[in-house]
N, C-alpha and C. Protein backbone atom coordinates (compact mmCIF):
# COMPACT_ATOMS: atom_id res chain seq x y z
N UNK A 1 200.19 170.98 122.41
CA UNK A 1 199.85 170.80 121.01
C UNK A 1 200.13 172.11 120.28
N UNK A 2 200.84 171.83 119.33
CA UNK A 2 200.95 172.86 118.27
C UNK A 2 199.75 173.57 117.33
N UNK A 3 200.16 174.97 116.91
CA UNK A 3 198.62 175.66 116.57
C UNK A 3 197.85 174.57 115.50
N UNK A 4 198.64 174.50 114.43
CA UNK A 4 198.55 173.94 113.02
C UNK A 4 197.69 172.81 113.94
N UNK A 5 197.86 171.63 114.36
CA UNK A 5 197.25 170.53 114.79
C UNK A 5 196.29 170.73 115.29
N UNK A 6 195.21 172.06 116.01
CA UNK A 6 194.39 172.69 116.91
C UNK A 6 193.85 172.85 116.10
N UNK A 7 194.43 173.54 114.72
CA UNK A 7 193.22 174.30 113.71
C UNK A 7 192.56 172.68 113.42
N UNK A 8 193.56 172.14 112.84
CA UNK A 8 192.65 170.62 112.52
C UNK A 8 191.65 170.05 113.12
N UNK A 9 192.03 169.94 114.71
CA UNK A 9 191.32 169.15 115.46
C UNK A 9 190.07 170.05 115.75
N UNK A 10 190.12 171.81 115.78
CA UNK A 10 188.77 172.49 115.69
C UNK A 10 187.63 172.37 114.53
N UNK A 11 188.53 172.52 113.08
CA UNK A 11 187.63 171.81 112.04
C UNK A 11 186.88 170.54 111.84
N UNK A 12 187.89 169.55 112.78
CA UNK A 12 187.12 168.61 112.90
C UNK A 12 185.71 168.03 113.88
N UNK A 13 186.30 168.73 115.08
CA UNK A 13 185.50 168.77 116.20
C UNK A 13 183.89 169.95 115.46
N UNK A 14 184.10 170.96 114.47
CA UNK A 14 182.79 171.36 114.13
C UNK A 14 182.14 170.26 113.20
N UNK A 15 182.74 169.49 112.55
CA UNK A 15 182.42 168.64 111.73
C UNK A 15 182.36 169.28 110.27
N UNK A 16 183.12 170.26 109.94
CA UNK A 16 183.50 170.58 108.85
C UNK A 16 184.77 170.28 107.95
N UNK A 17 184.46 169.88 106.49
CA UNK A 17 185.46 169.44 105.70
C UNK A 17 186.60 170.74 105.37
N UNK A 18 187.52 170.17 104.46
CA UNK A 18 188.41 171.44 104.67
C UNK A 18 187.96 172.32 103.20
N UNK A 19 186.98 172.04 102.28
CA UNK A 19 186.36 172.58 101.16
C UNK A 19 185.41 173.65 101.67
N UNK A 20 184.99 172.92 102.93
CA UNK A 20 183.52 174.18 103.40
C UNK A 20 183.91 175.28 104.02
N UNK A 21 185.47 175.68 104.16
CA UNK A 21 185.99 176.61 105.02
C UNK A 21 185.65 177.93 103.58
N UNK A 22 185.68 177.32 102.23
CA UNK A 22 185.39 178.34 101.61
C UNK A 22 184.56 179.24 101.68
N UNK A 23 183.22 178.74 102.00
CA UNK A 23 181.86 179.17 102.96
C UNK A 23 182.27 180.24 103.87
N UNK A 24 182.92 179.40 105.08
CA UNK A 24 183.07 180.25 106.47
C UNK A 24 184.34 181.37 106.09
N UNK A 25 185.38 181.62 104.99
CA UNK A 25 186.26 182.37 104.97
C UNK A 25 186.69 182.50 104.16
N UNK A 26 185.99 182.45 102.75
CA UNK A 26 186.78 182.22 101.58
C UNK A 26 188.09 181.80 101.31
N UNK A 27 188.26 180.91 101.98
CA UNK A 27 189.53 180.60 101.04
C UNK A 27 188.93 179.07 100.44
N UNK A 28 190.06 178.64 99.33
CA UNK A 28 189.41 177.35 98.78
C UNK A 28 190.39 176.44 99.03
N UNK A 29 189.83 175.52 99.00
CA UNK A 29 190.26 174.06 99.63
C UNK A 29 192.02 174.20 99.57
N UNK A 30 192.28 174.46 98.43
CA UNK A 30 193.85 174.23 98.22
C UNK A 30 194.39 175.03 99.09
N UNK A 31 194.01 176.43 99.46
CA UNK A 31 195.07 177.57 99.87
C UNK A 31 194.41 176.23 101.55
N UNK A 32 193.49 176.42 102.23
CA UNK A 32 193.58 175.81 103.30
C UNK A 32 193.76 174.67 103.36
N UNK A 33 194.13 173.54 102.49
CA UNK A 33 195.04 172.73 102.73
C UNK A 33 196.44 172.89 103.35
N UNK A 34 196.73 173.71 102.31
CA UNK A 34 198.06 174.00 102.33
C UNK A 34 198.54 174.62 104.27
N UNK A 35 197.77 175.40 105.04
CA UNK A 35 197.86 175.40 106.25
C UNK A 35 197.64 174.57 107.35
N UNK A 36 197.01 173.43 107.31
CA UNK A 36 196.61 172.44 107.96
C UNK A 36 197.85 171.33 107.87
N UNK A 37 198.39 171.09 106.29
CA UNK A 37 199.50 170.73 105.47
C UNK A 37 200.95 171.23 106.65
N UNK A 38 200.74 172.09 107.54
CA UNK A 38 201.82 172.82 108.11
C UNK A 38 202.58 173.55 107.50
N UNK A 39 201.88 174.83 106.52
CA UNK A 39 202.29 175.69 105.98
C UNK A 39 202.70 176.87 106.90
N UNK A 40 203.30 178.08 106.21
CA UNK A 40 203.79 179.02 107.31
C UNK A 40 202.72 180.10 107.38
N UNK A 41 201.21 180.19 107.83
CA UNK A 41 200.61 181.51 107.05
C UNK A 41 200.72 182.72 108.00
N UNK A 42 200.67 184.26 107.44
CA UNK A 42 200.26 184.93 107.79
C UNK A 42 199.61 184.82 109.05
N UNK A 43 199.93 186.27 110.07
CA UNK A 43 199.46 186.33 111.04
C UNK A 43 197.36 186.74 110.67
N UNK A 44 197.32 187.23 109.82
CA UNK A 44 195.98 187.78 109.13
C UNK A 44 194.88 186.24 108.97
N UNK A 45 195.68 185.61 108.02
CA UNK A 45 195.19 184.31 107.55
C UNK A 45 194.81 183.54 108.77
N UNK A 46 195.87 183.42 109.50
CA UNK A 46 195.46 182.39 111.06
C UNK A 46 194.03 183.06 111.78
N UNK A 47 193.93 184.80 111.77
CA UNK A 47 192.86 185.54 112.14
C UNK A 47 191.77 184.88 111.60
N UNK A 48 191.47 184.73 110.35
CA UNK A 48 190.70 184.54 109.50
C UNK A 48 190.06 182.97 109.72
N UNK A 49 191.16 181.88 109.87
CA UNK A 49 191.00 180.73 109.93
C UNK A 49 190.24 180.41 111.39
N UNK A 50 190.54 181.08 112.22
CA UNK A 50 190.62 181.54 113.86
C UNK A 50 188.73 182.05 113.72
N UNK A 51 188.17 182.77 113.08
CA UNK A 51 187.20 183.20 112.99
C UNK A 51 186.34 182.22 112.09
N UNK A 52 186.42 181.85 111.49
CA UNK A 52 185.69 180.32 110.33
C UNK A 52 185.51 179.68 111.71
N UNK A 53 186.55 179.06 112.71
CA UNK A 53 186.14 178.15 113.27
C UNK A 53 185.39 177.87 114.52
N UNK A 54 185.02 179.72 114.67
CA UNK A 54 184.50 179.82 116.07
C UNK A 54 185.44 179.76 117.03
N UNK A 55 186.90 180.57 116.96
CA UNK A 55 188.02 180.38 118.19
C UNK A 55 188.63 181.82 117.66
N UNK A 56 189.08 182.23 118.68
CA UNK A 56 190.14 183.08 118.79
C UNK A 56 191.66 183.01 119.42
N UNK A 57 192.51 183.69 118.62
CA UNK A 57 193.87 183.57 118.84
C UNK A 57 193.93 184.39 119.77
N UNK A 58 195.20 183.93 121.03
CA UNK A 58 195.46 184.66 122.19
C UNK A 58 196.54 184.70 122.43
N UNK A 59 196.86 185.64 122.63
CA UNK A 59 198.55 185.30 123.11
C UNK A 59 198.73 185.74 124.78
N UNK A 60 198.83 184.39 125.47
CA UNK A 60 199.06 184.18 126.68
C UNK A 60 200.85 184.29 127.55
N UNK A 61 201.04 185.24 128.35
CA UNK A 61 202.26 185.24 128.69
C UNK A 61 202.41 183.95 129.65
N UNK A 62 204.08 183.43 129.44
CA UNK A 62 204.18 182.16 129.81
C UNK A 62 204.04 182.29 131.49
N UNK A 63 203.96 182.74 131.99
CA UNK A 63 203.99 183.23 133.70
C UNK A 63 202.76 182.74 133.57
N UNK A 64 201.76 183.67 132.94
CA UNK A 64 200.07 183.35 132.72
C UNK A 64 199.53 181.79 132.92
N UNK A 65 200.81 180.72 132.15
CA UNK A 65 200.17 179.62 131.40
C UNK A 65 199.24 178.27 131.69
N UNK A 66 199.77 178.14 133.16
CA UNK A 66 199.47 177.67 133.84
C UNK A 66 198.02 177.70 134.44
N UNK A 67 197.53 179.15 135.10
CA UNK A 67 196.58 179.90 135.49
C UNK A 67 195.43 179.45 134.00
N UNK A 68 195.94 180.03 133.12
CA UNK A 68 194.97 179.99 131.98
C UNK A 68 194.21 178.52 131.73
N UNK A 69 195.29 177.40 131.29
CA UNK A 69 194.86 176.22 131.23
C UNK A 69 194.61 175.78 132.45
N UNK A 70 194.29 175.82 134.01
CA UNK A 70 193.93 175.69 134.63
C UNK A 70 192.23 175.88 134.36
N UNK A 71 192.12 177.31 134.32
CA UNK A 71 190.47 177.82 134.33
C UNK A 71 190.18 177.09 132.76
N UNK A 72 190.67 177.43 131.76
CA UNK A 72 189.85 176.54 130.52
C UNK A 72 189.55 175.09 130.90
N UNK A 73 190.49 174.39 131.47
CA UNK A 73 190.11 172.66 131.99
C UNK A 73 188.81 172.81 132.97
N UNK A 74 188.71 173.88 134.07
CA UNK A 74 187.64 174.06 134.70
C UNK A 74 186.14 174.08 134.04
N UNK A 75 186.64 175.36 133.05
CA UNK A 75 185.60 175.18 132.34
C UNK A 75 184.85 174.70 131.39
N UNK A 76 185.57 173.69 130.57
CA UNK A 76 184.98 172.39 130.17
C UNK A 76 184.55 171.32 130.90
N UNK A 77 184.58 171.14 132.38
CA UNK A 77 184.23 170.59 133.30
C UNK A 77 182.82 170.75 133.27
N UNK A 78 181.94 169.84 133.86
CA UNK A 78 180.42 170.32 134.02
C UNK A 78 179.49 168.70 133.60
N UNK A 79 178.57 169.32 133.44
CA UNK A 79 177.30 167.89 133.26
C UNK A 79 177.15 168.25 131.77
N UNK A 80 177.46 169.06 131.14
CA UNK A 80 177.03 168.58 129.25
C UNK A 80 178.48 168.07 128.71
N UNK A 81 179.48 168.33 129.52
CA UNK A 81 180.84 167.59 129.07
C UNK A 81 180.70 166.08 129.42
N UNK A 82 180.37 165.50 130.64
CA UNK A 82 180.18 164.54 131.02
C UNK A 82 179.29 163.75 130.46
N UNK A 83 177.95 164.27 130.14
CA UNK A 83 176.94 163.69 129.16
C UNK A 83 177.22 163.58 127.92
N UNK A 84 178.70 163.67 127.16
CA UNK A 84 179.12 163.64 125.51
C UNK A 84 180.39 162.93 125.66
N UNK A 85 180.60 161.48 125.84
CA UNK A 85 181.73 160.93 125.52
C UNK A 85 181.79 161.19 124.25
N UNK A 86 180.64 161.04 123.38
CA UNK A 86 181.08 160.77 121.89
C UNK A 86 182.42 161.49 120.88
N UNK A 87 182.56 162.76 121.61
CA UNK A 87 183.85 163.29 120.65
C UNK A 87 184.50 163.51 122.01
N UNK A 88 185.80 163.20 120.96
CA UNK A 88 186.78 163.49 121.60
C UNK A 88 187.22 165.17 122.07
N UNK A 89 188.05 165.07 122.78
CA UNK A 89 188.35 167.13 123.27
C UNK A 89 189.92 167.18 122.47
N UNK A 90 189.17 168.10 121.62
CA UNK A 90 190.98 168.21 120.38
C UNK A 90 191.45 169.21 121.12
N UNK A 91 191.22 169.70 122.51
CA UNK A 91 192.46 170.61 123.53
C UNK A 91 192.82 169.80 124.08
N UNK A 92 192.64 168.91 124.60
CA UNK A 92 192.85 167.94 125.57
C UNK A 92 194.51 167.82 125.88
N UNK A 93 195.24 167.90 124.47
CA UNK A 93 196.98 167.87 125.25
C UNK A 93 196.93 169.40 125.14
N UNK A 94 196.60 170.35 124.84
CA UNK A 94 196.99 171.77 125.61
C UNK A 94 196.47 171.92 126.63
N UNK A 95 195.34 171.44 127.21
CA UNK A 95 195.07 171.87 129.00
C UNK A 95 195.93 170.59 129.45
């Protein structure tokens, strides 16, 4: 899954609209439309958006990639994952 589609599926998975990001990061609805929209933003802006949503940007070497999404699938594994069908996992096609 591509970033742009992640930011979505994290905003959604907090259960926040794309107006309340003004709250968590000032920006207003339009400018973060416009990135969700599949705009091109700033490496700063993605920081920013990245921090509103409770996630951080990583840059994983591709040798790494494997290893990485290995242990993240691990660790969404467990008994409070299992006890919450109700939402869906918006990583689910990146692990």
């Amino acid at each position: 899954m591509k970033l742009i589609p992640q930011i979505k599926a994290r905003r959604l998975q907090l259960g926040l609209q794309q107006k309340e990001m003004k709250l968590r990061i000032g920006m207003n609805q339009q400018q973060y439309q416009r990135i969700e929209a599949g705009g091109n933003p700033r490496l700063e802006t993605l920081e920013l958006v990245a921090e509103g949503l409770e996630a951080e940007l990583v840059l994983v070497p591709k040798d790494k990639l494997l290893e990485v999404k290995a242990l993240l699938r691990d660790s969404t594994r467990g008994p409070s994952s299992a006890d919450d069908d109700s939402h869906e996992d918006p990583w689910s096609e990146v692990l």
